[in-house]
Structures are given as C-alpha cells and as structure tokens.
Protein backbone atom coordinates (compact mmCIF):
# COMPACT_ATOMS: atom_id res chain seq x y z
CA UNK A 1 -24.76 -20.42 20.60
CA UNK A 2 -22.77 -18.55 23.50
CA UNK A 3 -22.97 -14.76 23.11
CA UNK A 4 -20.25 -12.62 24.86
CA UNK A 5 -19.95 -8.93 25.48
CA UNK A 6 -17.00 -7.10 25.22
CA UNK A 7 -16.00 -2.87 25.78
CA UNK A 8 -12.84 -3.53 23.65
CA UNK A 9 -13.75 -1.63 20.34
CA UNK A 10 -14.16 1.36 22.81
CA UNK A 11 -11.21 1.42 25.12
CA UNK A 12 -9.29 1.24 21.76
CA UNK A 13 -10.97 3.68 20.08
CA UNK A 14 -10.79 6.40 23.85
CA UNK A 15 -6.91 5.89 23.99
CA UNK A 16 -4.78 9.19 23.43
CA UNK A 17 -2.54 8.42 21.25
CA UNK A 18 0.86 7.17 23.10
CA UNK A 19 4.19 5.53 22.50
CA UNK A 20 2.41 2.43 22.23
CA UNK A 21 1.20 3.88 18.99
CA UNK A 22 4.08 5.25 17.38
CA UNK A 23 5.32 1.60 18.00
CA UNK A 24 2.77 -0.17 16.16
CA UNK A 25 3.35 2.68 12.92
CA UNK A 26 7.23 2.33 12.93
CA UNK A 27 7.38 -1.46 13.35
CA UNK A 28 4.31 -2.17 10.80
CA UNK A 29 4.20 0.86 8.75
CA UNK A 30 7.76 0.30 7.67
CA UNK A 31 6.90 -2.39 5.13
CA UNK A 32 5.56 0.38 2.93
CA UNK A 33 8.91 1.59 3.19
CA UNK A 34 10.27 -1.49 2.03
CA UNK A 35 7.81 -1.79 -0.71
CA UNK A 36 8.91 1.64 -1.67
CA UNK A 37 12.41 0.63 -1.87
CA UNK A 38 11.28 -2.53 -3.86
CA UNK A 39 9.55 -1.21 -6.54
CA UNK A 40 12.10 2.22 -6.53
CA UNK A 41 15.20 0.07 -6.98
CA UNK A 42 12.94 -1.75 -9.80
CA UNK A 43 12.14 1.15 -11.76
CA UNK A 44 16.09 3.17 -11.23
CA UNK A 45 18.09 0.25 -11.79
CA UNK A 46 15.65 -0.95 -15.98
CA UNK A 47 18.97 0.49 -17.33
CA UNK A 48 21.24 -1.85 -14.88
CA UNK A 49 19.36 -4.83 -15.78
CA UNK A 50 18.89 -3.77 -19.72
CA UNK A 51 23.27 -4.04 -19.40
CA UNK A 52 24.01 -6.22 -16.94
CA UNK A 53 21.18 -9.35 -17.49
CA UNK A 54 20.41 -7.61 -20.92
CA UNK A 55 16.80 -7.18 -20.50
CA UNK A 56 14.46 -5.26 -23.35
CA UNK A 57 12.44 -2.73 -22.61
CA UNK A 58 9.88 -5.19 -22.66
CA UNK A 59 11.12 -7.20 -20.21
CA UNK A 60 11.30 -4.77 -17.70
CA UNK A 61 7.69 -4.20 -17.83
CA UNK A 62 7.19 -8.05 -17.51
CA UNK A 63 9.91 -8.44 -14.41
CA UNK A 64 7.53 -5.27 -12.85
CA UNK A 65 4.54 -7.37 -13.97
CA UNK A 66 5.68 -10.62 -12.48
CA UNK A 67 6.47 -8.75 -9.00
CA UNK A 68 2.62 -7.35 -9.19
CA UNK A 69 1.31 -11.06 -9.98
CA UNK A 70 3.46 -12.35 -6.89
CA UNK A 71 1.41 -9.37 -4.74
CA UNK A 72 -1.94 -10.55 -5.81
CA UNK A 73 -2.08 -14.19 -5.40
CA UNK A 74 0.04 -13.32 -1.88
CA UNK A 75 -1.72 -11.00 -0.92
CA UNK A 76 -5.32 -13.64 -1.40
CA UNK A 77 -3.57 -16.25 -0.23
CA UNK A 78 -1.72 -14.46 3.31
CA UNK A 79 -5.42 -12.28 3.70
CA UNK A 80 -7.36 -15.12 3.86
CA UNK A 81 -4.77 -17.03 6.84
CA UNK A 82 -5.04 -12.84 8.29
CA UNK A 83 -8.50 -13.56 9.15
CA UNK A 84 -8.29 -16.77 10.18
CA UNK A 85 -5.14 -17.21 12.40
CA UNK A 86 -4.95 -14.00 13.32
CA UNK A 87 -2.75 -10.85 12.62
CA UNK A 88 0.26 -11.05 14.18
CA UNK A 89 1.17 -14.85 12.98
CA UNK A 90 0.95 -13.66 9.47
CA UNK A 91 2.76 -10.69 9.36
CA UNK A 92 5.83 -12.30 10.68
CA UNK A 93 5.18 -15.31 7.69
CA UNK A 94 4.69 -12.51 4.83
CA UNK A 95 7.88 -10.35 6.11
CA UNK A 96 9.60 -13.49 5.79
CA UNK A 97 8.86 -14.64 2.59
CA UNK A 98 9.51 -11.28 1.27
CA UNK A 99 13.44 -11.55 3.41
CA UNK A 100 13.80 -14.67 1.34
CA UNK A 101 12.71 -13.74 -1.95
CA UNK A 102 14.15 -10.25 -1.64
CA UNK A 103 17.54 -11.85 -0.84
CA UNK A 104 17.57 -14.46 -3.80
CA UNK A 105 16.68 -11.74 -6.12
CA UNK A 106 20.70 -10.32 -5.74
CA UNK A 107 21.86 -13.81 -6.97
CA UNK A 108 19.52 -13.86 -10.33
CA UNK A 109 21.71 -14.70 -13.46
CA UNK A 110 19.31 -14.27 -16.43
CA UNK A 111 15.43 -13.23 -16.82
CA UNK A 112 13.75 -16.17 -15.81
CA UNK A 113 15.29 -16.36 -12.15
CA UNK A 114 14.58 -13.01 -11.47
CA UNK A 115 11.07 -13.05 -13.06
CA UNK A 116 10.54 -16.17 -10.43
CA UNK A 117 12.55 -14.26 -7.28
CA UNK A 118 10.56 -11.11 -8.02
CA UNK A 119 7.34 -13.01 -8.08
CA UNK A 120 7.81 -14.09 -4.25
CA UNK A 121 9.19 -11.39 -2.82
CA UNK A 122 5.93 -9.99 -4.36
CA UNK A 123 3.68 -12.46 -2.68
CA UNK A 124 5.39 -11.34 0.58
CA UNK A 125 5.00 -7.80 0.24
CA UNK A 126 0.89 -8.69 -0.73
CA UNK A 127 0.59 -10.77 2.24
CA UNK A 128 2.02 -8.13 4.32
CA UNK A 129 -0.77 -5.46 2.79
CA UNK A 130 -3.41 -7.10 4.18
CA UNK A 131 -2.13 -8.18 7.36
CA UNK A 132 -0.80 -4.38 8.30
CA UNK A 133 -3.61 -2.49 7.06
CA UNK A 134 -6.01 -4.36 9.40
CA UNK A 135 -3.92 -4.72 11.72
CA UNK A 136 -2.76 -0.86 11.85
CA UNK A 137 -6.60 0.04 11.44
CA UNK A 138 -7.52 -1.88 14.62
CA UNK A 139 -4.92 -0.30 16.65
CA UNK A 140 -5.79 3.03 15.72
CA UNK A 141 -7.92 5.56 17.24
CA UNK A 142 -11.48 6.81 15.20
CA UNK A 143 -10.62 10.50 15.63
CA UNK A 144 -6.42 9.73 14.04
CA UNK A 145 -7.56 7.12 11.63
CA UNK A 146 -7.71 8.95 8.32
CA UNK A 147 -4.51 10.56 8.92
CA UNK A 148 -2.96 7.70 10.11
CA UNK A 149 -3.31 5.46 7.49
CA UNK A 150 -2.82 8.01 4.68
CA UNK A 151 0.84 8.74 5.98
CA UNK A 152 1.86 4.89 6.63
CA UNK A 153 0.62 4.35 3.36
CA UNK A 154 2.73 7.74 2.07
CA UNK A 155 5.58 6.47 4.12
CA UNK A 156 6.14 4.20 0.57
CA UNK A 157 7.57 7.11 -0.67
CA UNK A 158 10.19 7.20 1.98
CA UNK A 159 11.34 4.26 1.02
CA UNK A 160 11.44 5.34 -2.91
CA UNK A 161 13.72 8.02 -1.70
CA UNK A 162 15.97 5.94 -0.16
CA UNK A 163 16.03 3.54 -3.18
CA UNK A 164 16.64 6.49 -5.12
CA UNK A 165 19.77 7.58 -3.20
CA UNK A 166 20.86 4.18 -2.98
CA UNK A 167 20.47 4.41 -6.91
CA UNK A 168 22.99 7.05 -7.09
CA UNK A 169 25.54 5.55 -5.51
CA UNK A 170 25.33 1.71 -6.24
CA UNK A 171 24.77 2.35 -10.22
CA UNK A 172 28.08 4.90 -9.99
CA UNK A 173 30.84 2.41 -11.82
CA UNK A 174 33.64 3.96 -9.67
CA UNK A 175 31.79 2.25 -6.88
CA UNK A 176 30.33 -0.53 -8.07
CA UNK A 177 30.70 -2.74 -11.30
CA UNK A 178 27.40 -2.18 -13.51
CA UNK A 179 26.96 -6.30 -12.31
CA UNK A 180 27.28 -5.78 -8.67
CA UNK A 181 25.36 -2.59 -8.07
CA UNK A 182 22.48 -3.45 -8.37
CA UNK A 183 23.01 -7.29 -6.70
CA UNK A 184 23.94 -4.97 -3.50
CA UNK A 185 20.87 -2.83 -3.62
CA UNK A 186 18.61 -5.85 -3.18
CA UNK A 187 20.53 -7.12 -0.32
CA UNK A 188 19.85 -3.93 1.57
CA UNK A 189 16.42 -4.42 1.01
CA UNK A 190 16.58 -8.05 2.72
CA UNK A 191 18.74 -6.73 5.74
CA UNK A 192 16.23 -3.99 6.43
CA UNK A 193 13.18 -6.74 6.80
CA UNK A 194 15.60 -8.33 9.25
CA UNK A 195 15.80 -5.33 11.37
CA UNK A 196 12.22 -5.26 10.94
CA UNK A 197 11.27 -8.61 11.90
CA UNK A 198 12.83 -8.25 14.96
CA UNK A 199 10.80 -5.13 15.72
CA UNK A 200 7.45 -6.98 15.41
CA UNK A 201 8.38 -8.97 18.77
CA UNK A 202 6.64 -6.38 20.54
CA UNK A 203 3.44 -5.62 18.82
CA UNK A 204 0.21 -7.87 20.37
CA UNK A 205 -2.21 -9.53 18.33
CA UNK A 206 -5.01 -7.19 17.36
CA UNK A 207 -8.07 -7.50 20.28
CA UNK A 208 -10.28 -6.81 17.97
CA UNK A 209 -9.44 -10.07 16.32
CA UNK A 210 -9.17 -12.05 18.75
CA UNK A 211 -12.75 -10.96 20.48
CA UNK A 212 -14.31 -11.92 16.98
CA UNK A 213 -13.14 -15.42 17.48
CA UNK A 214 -14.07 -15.50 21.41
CA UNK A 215 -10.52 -15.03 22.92
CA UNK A 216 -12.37 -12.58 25.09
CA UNK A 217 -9.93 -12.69 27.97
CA UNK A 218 -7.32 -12.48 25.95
CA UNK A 219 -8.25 -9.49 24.37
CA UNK A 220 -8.89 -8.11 28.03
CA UNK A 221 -5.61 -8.82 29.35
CA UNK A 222 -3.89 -7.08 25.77
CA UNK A 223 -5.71 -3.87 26.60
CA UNK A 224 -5.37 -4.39 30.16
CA UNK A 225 -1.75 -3.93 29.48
CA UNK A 226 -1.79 -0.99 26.80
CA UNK A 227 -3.61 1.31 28.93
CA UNK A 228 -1.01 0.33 31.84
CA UNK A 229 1.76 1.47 29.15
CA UNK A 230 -0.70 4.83 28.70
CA UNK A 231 -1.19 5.56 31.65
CA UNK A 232 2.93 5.29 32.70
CA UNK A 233 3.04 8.08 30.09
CA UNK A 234 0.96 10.48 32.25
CA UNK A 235 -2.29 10.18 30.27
CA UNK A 236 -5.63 10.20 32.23
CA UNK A 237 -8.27 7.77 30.76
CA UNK A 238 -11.26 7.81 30.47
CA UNK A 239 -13.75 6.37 32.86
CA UNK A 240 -14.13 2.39 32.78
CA UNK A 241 -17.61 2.34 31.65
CA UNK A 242 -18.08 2.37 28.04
CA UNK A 243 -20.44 1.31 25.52
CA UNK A 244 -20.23 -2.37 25.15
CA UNK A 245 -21.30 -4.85 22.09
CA UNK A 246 -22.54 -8.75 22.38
CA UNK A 247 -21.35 -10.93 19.25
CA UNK A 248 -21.79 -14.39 18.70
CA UNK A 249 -19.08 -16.67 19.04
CA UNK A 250 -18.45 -18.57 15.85
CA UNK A 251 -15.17 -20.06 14.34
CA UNK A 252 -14.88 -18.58 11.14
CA UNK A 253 -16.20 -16.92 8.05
CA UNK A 254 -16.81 -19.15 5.00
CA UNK A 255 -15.64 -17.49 1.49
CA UNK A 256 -19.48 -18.41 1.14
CA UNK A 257 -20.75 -15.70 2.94
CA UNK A 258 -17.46 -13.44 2.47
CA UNK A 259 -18.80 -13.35 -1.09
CA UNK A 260 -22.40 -12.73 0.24
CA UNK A 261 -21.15 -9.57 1.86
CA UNK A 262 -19.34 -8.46 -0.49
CA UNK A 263 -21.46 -8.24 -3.52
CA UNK A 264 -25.47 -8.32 -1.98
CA UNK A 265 -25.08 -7.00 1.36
CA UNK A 266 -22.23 -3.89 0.47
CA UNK A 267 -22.69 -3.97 -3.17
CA UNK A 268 -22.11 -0.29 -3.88
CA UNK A 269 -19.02 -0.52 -1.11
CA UNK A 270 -17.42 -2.79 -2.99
CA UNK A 271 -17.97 -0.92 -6.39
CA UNK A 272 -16.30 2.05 -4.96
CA UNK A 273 -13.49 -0.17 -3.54
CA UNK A 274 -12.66 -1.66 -6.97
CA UNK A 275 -12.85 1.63 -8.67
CA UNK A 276 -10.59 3.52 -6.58
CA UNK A 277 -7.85 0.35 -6.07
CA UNK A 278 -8.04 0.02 -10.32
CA UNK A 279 -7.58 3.37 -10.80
CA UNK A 280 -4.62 4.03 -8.40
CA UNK A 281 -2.90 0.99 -9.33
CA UNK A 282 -2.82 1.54 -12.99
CA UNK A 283 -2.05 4.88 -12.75
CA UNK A 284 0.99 4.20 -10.14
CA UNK A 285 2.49 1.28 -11.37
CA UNK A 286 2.14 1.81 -15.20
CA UNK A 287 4.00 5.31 -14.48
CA UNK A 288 6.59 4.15 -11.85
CA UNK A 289 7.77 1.03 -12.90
CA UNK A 290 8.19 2.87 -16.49
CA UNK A 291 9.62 6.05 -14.98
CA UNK A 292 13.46 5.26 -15.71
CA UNK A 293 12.54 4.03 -19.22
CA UNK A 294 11.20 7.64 -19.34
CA UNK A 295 13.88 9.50 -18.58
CA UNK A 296 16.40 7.08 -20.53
CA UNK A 297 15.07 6.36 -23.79
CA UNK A 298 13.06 10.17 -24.38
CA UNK A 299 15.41 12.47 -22.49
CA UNK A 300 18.60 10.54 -22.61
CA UNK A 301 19.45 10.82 -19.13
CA UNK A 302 22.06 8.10 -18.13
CA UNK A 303 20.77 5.26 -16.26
CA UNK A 304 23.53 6.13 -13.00
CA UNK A 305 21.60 9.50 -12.38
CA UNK A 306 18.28 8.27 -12.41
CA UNK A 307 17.78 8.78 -8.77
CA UNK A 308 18.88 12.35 -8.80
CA UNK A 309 15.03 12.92 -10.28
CA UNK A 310 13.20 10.51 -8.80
CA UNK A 311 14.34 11.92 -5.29
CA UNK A 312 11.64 15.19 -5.85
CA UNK A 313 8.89 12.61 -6.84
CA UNK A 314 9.23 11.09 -3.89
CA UNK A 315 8.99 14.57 -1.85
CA UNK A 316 6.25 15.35 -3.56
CA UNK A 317 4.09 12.00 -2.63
CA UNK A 318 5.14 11.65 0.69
CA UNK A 319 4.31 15.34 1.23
CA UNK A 320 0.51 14.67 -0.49
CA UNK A 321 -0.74 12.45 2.83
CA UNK A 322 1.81 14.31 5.12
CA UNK A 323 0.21 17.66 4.49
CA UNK A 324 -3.51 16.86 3.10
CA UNK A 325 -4.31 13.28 5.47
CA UNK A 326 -6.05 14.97 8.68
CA UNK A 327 -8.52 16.69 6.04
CA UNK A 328 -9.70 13.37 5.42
CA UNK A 329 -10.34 12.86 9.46
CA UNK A 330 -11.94 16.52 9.52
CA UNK A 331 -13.96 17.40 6.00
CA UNK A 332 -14.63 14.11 5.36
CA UNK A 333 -13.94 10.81 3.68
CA UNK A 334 -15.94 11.20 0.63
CA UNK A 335 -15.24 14.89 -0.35
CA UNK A 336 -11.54 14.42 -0.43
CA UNK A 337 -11.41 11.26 -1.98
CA UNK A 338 -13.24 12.47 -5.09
CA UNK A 339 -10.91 15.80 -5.17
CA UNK A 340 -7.59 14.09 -4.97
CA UNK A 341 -8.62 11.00 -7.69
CA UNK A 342 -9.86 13.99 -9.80
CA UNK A 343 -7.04 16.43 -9.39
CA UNK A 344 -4.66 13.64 -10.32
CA UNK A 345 -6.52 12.45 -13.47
CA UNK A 346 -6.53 16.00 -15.09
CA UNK A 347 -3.15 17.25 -13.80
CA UNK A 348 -1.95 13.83 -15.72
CA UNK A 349 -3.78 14.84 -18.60
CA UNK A 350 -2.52 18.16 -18.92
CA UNK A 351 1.75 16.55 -18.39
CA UNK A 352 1.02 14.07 -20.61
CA UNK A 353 0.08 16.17 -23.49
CA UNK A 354 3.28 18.92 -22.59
CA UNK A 355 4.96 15.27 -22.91
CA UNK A 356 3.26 14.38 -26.29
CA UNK A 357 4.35 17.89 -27.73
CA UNK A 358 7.88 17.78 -26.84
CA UNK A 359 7.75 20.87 -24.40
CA UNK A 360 8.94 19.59 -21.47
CA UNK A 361 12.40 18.63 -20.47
CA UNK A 362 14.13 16.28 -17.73
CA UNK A 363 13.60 18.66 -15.34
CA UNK A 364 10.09 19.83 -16.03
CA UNK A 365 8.73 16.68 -16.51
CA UNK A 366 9.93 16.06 -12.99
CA UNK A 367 8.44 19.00 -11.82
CA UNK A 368 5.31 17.88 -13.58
CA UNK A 369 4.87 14.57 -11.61
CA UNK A 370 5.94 15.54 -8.80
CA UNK A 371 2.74 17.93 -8.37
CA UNK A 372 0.63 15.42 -10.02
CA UNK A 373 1.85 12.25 -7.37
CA UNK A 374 1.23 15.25 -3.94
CA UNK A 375 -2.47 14.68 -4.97
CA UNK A 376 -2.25 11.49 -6.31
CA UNK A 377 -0.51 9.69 -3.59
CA UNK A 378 -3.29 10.67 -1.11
CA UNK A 379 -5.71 9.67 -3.31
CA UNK A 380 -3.74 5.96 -3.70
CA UNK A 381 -3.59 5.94 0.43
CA UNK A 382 -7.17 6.55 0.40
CA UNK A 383 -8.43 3.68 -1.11
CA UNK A 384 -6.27 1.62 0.87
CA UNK A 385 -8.08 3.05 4.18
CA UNK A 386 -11.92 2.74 2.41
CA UNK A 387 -11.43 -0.66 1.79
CA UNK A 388 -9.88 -1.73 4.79
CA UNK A 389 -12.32 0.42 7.07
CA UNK A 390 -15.62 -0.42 5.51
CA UNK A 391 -16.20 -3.77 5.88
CA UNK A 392 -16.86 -6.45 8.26
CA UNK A 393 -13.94 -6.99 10.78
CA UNK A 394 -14.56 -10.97 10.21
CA UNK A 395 -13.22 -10.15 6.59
CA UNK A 396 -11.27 -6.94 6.79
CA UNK A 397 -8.01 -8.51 5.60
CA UNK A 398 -9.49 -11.00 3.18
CA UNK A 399 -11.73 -8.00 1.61
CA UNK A 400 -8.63 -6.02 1.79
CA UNK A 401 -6.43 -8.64 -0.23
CA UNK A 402 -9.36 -9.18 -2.60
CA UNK A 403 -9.91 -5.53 -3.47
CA UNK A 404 -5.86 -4.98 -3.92
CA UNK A 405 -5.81 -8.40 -6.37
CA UNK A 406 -8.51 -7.42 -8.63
CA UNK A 407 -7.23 -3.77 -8.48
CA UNK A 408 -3.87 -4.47 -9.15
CA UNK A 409 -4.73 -7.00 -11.35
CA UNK A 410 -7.00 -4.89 -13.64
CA UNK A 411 -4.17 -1.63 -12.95
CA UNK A 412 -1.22 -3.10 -12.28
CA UNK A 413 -0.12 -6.03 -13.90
CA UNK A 414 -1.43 -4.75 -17.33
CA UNK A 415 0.30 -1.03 -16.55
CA UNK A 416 3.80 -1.92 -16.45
CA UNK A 417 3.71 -4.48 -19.85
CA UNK A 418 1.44 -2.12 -21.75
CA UNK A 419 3.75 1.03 -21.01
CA UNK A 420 6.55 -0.75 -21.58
CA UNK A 421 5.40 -1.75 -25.09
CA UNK A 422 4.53 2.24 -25.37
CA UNK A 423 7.95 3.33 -24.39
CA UNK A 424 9.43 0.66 -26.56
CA UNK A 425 7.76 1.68 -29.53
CA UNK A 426 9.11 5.26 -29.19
CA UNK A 427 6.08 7.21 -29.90
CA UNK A 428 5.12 10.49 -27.84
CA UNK A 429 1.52 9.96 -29.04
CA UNK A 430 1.81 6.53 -28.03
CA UNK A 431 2.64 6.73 -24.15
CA UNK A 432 0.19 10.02 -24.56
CA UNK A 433 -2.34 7.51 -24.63
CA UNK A 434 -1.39 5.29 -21.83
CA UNK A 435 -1.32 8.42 -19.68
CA UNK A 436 -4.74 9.60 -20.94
CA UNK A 437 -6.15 5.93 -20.51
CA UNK A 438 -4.78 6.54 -16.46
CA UNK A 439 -6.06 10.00 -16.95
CA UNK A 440 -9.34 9.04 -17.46
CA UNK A 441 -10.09 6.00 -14.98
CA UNK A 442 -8.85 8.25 -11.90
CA UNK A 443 -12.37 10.85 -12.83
CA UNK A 444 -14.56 8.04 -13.18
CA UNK A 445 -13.00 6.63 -10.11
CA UNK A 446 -13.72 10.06 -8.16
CA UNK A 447 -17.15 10.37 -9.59
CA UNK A 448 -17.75 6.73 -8.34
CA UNK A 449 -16.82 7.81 -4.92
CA UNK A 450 -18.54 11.42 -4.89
CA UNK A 451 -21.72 9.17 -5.46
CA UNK A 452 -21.28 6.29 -2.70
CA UNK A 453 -18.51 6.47 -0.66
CA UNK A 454 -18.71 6.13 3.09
CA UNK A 455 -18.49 9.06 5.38
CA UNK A 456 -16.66 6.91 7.43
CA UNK A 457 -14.33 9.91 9.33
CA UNK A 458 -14.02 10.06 13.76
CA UNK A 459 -16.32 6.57 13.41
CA UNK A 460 -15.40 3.52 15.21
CA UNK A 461 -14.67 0.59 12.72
CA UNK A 462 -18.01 -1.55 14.28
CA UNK A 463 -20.51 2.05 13.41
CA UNK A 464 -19.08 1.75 9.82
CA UNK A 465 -19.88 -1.85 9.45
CA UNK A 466 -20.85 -3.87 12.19
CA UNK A 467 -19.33 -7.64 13.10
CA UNK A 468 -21.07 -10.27 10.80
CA UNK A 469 -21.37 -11.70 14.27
CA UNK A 470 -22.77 -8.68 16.45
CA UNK A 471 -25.97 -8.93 18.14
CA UNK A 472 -28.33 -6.13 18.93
C-alpha cells in the first residue's frame, strides 16, 4: 500500500495568524451566529406563537425539541459525508438546507408545519456543526486554537443578541401585526445564510483532509497559496524544513473501526466527550428555549419586551470565551474545563433556589444568568473544541456529529419538553428541580474532566491523536 509523506500539519500549524484567518472565522464562524439567532428568535417570540399559531406551553418545548431532533440526525448524517467528501462540499449542502428550511419556517400556518420546517432547518444547522468545527480546527494554528474555537463558538451569542433586538422591534404591534412579526424575523435569518453562502466561495478545502485521502498535491498547492497570501501581508515564515509525517493512503474509514476508536482505543476520551456535550446541552437548551416562558408566565413580563432582557444574557456569554478563552491555550485544557462546568453548576444552584423562594425579580433573575452563562458559555465552547480536537482526523467530523447527537439527545431534546412541562405546571419547586437536575450533571461533568481530559493546549492536532493512517 503506497505511503506518502507530507510537512502540511506543520506549515499550518507555523503560520502567524493573517487575513487569511480572520477569513476562514468570519465566513465559517458566522453559522454560530445564525444558530444564535435561530434558537434566540425561538425562545423571544413562545409568546408570538402561543397568540398567533396558538401554541401551549407545551408545545413550545416540543417545536424547540423538534429543531434539536432535526440537529442530531443532521448533524450524523452531514458528519459522516464531512469525512468522506470532504469539508468544503458539505458546508455549502448544510448552509443550504438550513436557507431552505429557515425560509419555509415564515410561511408555517399551524403546529405541525412548523414542527416539520423547524426540524430541517435543524438538520442544517447540525450538519454545519460538524463540518465548521473541523474544518475551523484544521485551519487554525496550535498556539490560537483554544481561544479560537471558544470565541467562534461564543460568537452564538452574537447572534442571540441580534435576535433579541430584532425581538423588540418585530413583536412591537405598531410595527408589525402579532402574525407577521415573527414570519419576518425568520426571513432575516434565511437572507443572512445567503450572504453567507456567498462568503464560503473563498475558503479552500481543508489540506489536512485532503492529505488523509492522498490528494497530496493538492494539499501542496492550497498551502502553497496561503503562505503566498501571508507572506503579501509582510509576515516572515519560517524556514521550509519542517517535521514531516508518512500515512498510508487508504479511501476511507468504515463506521467499523470509527466505533473501534471510539469506545476501545479512546475509551476514557470519549467518556469525557459525552459528559461534557450532555451536560452543556441540557443545561443550555432546557434554560434557553424556556427562558421567555420564564419571564412571561412567573414575572409577567409582556411577550414584546422579551428581548430587552435577554440582550444582557447574551453580553454575558459572549463575554465568558471573549475574556476567559486564551486561558484555555495558556493554563491548560483540563484545569479550565473542570472550573467553568463547575462554576456553572453551583452558580445555577444557588439562582435557582433565589428563584424557588420568590426573591428574585425580572431584573435580578437576569442578572443572575447572566453571571451564571459568562462561565457557562466557555464551558459549552469547550466541549465543542475537546471533542473535535481529540480524535483521529479520519473521523473528526463524524466523532464530532456523534458526540453532539448523543449529547444533545440525552440534554437537549429532553430539556426543552421537560421544562416546558415544569413551567406549565406553575410550580417554583417544580422548575427548582429541573435547574438542580442541570445543576448537578455540569459537577459530575467537571469532575469527569478533572480526571481524564486531554492536555491538549499549543499541540498540533496529529500529537493529540495521531492519523488512523500515520506510519512511524
């Protein structure tokens, strides 16, 4: 079997960081800011739907359920075609689907069309998780990589601001009819992935990828052409000769020995992938999808200034990643993860029983998440960048999309239905609970990773887990 060597992992990995860079973050790491517009426009416009489409409470938490079912069986489906027709195909195809679906959601006339529109333009947003985070982790240098990923991931939050403002004004009925408002803000959603999918034109496939799967000179002639775009800039490189690894050429990885990987070779990698993806997923989308029902049905707060509060929220998680990311780069992976799960599970203890006791208003309450979600959303970005960093490049998007379906299939899908039945119910104890059950799988979830997570900070992807098909 032919054997080729290749310098590519380290000419990526020596690059300053350059325009060429920023490109790749705005043009991919904008889908989190669609996602966060998505799931933001979800969550401020449950009182739109509940009077417009008259949705229950409950059915709220399903339509938020349904979007999170879409994101796992997309996001299995698109990460297997990531790893075997490469990156850039598919995040075109899942951008696409998401346009589509995100566009058909403004014409939905009762629950079961949007239940079915949601579901797809969650399958597109799942797709695109595991096509951008491998593709963004490729393309990024060892030394930025923490921090990187922890803001593109943050950058979700961006987006939930914007969905917020748009909140404010589409829901205002001088603007807007209660039935049209909301119709609009989806639309946005779909002209933004336009704008995006036009940006994409200029990203290259990932070299990484395509050395895996012997497109050698290709992946030459890509980095050939970014360190030409570097070096316009006024950067000096490095000197040509850098370490070098020899992999085997083979076609592709069967789910076979994906599974093998997985659950013999990186056993305890893969148990603290699933506990920090469960944790964060539960604890995000049982909270946010539920956070208008919140502030509607406990505090009374109409359903037109709903974004006026969740604008701070958002603050406070993009500022988490923003101001805490580069400590993952410099005191380490595993020692950060652990404090921002843990800090999040008891800070969400602590507001949810203020919360159970009545002593905390609109305002407050706010103020409480808001300080919970700076820690928390690191911790969320985090296990986004373990899972997509510590395994095998052959697999990185598949293991990606499998961590995020089981995660948010354990956390997510069940969050949003099983607050939604809390909120419903009208109990304080009762929604005390949910947020203690969150509570509580965020500290096992950072005593999982204080035990066995991978130092994996200022180390090229192939030191933290070799090719399936390297050869020494």
């Amino acid at each position: 079997m032919q054997i080729v060597e290749t310098d590519v992992p380290a000419r990526l990995d020596r690059l300053p960081w350059s325009r060429f860079h920023t490109l790749v973050v705005t043009a991919l790491g904008i889908t989190w800011i669609l996602d966060g517009l998505e799931v933001t426009l979800a969550g401020s416009l449950a009182g739109a739907f509940k009077e417009s489409l008259h949705f229950t409470d409950a059915e709220v938490g399903a339509a938020g359920s349904a979007y999170l079912t879409g994101a796992v069986l997309g996001a299995l489906l698109f990460g297997w075609l990531t790893d075997r027709l490469g990156r850039k195909r598919l995040f075109f195809i899942t951008l696409a689907v998401y346009l589509i679906a995100t566009a058909a959601t403004a014409t939905s006339w009762n629950l079961a069309t949007f239940i079915l529109f949601r579901f797809f333009a969650g399958a597109g947003i799942g797709g695109e998780y595991a096509a951008i985070n491998s593709t963004i982790q490729e393309l990024t240098p060892a030394r930025v990589r923490g921090w990187t990923d922890l803001v593109i991931n943050g950058s979700f939050w961006l987006g939930a601001a914007l969905g917020a403002a748009s909140s404010i004004v589409l829901l205002n009925p001088a603007v807007f009819s209660i039935d049209l408002g909301w119709r609009v803000a989806f639309l946005i959603g779909a002209v933004l992935a336009l704008f995006i999918f036009f940006m994409r034109f200029w990203i290259p496939e990932s070299p990484r990828w395509l050395m895996t799967h012997g497109r050698v000179k290709e992946a030459d002639a890509i980095m050939a052409d970014i360190d030409e775009r570097v070096r316009r800039e006024g950067h000096d490189l490095p000197p040509a000769d850098l370490p070098r690894i020899r992999l085997r050429l083979r076609g592709h990885t069967s789910l076979l020995e994906v599974a093998q990987t997985l659950f013999r070779e990186h056993r305890q990698r893969t148990l603290v992938g699933l506990s920090l993806m469960a944790a964060q997923a539960f604890f995000y989308n049982a909270i946010f999808f539920t956070y208008a029902l919140i502030l509607t049905d406990f505090y009374d707060i109409p359903s037109d200034r709903i974004g006026w509060y969740i604008l701070p929220f958002a603050a406070g998680n993009f500022l988490g990643p923003l101001m805490l990311g580069r400590l993952f780069d410099t005191v380490g992976r595993r020692q950060m993860i652990a404090f921002t799960y843990a800090t999040s599970g008891i800070l969400l203890a602590v507001v949810g029983y203020l919360f159970m006791r009545g002593a905390l208003s609109a305002t407050t309450q706010t103020i409480g998440w808001s300080v919970i979600f700076f820690f928390a959303s690191s911790a969320a970005s985090s296990a986004y960048l373990t899972v997509s960093e510590t395994f095998p490049l052959e697999i990185r998007a598949l293991a990606i999309a499998i961590f995020y379906a089981i995660g948010t299939g354990i956390g997510g899908i069940v969050g949003p239905l099983f607050f939604g039945v809390l909120i419903q119910s009208g109990s304080r104890v009762s929604v005390f609970v949910g947020y203690l059950s969150g509570s509580l799988l965020m500290i096992l979830a950072a005593l999982i990773a204080s035990r066995w997570a991978v130092a994996a900070e200022r180390k090229s992807l192939e030191t933290v887990a070799p090719p399936l098909a390297s050869v020494n």
